[in-house]
N, C-alpha and C. Protein backbone atom coordinates (compact mmCIF):
# COMPACT_ATOMS: atom_id res chain seq x y z
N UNK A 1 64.20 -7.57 105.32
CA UNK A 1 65.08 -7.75 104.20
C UNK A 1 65.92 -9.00 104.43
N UNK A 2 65.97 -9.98 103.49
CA UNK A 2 66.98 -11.20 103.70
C UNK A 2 68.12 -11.05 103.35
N UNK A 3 69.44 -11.51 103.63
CA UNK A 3 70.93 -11.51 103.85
C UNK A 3 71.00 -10.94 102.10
N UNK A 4 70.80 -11.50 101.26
CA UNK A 4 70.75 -11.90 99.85
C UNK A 4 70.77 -10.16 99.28
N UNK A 5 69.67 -9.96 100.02
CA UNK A 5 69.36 -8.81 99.21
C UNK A 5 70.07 -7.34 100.01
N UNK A 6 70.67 -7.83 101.19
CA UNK A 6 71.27 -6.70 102.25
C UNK A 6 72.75 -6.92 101.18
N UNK A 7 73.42 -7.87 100.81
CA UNK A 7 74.73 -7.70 100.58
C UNK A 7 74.35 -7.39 98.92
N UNK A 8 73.35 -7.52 98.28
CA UNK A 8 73.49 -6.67 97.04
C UNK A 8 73.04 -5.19 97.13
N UNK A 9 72.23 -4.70 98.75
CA UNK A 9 72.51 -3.47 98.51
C UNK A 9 73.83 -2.77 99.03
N UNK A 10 74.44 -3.65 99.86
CA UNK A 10 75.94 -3.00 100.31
C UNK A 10 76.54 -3.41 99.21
N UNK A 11 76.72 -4.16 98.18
CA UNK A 11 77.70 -4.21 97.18
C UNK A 11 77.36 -2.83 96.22
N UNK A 12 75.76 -2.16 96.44
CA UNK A 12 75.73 -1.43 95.01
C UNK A 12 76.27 -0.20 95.16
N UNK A 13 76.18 0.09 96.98
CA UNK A 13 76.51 1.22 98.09
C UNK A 13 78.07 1.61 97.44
N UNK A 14 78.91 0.05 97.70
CA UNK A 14 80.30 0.37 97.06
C UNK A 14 80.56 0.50 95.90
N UNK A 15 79.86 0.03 94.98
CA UNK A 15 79.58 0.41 93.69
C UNK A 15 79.92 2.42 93.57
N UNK A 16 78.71 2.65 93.86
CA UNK A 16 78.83 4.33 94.11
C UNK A 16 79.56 4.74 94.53
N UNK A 17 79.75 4.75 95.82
CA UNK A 17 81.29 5.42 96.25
C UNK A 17 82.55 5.44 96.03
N UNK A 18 83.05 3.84 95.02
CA UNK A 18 83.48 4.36 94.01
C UNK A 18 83.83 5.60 93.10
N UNK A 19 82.45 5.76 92.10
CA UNK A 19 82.74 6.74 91.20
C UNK A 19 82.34 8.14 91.52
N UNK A 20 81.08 8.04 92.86
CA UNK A 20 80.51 9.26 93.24
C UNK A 20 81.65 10.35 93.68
N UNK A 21 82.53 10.56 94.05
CA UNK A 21 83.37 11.46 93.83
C UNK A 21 83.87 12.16 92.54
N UNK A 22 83.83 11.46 91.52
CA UNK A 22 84.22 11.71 90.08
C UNK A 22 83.27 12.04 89.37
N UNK A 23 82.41 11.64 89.39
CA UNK A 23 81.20 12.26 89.09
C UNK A 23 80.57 13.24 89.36
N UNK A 24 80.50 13.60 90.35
CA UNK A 24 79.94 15.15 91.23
C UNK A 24 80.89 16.15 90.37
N UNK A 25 82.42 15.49 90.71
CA UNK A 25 83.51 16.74 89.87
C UNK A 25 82.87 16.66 88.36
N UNK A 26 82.59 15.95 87.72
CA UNK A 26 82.49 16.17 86.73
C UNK A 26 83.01 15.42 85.19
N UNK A 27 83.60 14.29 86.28
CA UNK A 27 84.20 12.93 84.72
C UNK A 27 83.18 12.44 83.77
N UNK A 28 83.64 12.40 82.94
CA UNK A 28 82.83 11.34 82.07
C UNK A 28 82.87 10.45 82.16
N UNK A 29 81.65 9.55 81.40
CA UNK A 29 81.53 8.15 81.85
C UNK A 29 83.01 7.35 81.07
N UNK A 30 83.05 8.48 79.65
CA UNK A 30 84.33 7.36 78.84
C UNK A 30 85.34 7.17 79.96
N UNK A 31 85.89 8.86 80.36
CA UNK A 31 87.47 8.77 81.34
C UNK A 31 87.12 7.68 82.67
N UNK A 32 86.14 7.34 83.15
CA UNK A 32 86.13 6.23 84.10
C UNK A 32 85.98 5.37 83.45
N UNK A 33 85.53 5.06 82.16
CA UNK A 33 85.92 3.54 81.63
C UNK A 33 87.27 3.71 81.51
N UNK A 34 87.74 4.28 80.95
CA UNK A 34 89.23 4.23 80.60
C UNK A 34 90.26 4.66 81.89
N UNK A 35 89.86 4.96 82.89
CA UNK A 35 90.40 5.26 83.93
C UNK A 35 91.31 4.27 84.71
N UNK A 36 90.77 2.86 84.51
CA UNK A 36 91.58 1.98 85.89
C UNK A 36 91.34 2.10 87.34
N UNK A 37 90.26 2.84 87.51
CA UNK A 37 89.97 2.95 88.56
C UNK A 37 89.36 2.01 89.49
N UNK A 38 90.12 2.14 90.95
CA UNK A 38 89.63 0.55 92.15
C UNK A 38 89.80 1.16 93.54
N UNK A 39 89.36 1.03 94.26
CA UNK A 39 89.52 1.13 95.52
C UNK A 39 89.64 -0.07 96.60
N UNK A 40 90.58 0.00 97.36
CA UNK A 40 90.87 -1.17 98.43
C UNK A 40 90.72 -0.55 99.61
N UNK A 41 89.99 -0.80 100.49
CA UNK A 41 90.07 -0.07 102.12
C UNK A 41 89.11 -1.26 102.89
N UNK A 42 89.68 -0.94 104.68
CA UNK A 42 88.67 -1.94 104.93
C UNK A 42 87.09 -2.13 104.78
N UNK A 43 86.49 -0.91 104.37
CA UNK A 43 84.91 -0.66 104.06
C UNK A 43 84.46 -2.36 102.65
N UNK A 44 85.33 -1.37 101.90
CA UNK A 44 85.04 -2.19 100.68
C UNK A 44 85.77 -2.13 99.16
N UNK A 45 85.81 -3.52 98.57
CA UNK A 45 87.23 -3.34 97.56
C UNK A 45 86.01 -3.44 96.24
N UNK A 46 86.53 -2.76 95.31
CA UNK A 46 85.59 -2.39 93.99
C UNK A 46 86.64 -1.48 93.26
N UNK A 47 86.47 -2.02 91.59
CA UNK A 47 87.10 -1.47 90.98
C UNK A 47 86.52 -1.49 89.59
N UNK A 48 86.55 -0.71 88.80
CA UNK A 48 85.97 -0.63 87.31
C UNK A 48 86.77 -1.76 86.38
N UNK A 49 86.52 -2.90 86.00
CA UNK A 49 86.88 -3.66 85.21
C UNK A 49 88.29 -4.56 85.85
N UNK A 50 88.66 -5.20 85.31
CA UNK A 50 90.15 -6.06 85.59
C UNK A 50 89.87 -7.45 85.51
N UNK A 51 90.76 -8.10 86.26
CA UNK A 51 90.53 -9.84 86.51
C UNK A 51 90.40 -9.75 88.05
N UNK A 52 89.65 -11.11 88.43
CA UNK A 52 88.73 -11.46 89.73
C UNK A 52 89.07 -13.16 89.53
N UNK A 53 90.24 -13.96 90.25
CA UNK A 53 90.00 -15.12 90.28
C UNK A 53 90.01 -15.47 88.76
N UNK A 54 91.14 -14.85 88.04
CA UNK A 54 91.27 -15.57 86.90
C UNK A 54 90.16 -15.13 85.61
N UNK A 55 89.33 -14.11 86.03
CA UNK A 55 87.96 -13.88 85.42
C UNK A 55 88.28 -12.76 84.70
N UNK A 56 88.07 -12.47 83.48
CA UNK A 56 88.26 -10.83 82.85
C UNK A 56 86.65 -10.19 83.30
N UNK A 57 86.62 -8.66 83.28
CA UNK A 57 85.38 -8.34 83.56
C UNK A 57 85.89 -7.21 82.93
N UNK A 58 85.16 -6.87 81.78
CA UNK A 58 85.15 -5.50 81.16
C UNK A 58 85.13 -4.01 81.59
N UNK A 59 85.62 -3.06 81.54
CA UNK A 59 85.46 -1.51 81.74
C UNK A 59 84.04 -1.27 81.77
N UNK A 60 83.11 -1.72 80.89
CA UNK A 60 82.02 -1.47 81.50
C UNK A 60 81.16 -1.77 82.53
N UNK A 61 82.04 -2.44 83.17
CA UNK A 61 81.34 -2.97 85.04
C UNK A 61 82.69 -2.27 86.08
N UNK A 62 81.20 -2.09 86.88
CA UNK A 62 82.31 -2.36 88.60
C UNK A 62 81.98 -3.40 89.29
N UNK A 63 83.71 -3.92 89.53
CA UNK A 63 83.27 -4.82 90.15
C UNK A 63 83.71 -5.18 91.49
N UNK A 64 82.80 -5.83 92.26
CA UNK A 64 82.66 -5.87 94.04
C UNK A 64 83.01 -6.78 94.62
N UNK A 65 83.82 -6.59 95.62
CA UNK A 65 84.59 -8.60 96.00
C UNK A 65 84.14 -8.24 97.36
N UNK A 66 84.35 -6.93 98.21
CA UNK A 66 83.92 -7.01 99.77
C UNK A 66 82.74 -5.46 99.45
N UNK A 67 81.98 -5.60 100.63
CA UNK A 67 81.21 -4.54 101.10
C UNK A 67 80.50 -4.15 102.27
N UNK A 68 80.37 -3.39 102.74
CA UNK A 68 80.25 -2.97 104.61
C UNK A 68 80.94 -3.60 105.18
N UNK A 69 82.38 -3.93 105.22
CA UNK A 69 83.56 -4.82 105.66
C UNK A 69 83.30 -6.10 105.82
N UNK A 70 83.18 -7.10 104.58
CA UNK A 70 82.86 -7.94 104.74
C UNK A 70 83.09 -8.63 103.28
N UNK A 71 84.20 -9.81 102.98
CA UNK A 71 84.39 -10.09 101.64
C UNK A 71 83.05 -10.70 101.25
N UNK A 72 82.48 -10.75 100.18
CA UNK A 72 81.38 -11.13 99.13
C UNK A 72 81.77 -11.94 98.20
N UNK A 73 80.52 -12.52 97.78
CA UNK A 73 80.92 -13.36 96.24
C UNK A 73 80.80 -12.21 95.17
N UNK A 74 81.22 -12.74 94.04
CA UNK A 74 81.69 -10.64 93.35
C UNK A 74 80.18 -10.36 92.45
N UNK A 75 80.48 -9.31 93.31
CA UNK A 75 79.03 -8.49 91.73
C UNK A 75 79.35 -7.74 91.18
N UNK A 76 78.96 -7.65 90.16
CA UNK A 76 78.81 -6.89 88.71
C UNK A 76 77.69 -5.83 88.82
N UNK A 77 78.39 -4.85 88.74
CA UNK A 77 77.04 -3.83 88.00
C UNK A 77 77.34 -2.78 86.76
N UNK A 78 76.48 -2.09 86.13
CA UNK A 78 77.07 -1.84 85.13
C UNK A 78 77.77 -0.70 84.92
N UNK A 79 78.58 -0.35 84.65
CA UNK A 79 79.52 1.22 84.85
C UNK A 79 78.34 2.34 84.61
N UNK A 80 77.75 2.18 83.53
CA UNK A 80 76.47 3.58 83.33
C UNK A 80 75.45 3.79 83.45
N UNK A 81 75.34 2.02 84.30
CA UNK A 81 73.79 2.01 85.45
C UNK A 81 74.24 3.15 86.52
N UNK A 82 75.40 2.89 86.90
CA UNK A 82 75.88 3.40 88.43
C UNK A 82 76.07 5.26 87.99
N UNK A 83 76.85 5.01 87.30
CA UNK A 83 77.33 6.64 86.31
C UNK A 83 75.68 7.55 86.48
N UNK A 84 74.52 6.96 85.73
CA UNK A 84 73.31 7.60 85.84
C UNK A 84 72.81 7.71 87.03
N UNK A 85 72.63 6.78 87.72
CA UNK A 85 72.00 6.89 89.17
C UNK A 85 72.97 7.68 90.02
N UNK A 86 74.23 8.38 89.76
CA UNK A 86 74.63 9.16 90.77
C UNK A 86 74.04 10.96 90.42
N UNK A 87 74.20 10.36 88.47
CA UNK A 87 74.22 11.91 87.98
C UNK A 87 72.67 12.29 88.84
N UNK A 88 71.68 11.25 88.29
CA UNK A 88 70.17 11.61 88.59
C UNK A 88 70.06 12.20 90.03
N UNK A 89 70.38 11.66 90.77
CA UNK A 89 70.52 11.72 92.30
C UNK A 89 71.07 13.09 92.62
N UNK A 90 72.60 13.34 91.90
CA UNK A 90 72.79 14.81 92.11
C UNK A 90 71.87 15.99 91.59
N UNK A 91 71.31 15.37 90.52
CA UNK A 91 70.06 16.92 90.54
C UNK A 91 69.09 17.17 90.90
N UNK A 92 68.81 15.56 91.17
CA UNK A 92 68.03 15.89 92.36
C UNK A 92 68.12 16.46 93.40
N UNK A 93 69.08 16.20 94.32
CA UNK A 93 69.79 16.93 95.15
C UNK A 93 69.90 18.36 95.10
N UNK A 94 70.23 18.84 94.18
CA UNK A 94 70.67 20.16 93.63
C UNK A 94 69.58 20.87 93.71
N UNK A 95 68.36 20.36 92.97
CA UNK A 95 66.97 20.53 92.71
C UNK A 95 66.00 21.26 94.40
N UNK A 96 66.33 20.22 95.12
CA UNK A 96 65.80 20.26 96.76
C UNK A 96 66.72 21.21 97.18
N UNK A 97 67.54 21.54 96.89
CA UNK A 97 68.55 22.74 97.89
C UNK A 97 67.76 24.15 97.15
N UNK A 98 67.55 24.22 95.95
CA UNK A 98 67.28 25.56 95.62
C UNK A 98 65.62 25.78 96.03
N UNK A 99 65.04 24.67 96.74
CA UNK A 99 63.51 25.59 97.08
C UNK A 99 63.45 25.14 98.51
């Protein structure tokens, strides 16, 4: 795997962990658009929409400035790309526990 593609999968990693808590409980995708929600820790800083360097970025992205402790150039992904791929994942999940 080249550097390129290691820090867009640690940016998408923080992407998820993000909302994957809120999601499992049970938010909707609107209340995390409308939420304000961001996280800062040394892992990784990501937050659903705001300004980045002067930049607006809509509620419908999260967006990524560090990831696996390490600041990044920022990525974008889309709030209900990420929203689906956690839901899918949990029933899947769910799915494999009951057999």
């Amino acid at each position: 795997m080249n550097i390129e593609n290691s820090i867009l999968k640690n940016a998408f990693s923080a992407a998820v962990k993000l909302i994957e808590p809120y999601v499992r409980r049970g938010d909707s995708y609107q209340s995390l658009k409308e939420g304000q929600l961001g996280r800062l820790n040394d892992e990784f800083h990501a937050f659903i929409g705001g300004y980045v360097d002067n930049i607006y970025y809509s509620p419908e992205f999260i967006v990524v400035t560090k990831a696996n402790f390490q600041q990044i150039k920022t990525h974008t992904f889309s709030l209900q790309v990420i929203y689906k791929h956690i839901k899918q994942h949990s029933v899947v999940a769910i799915q494999k526990s009951l057999f």
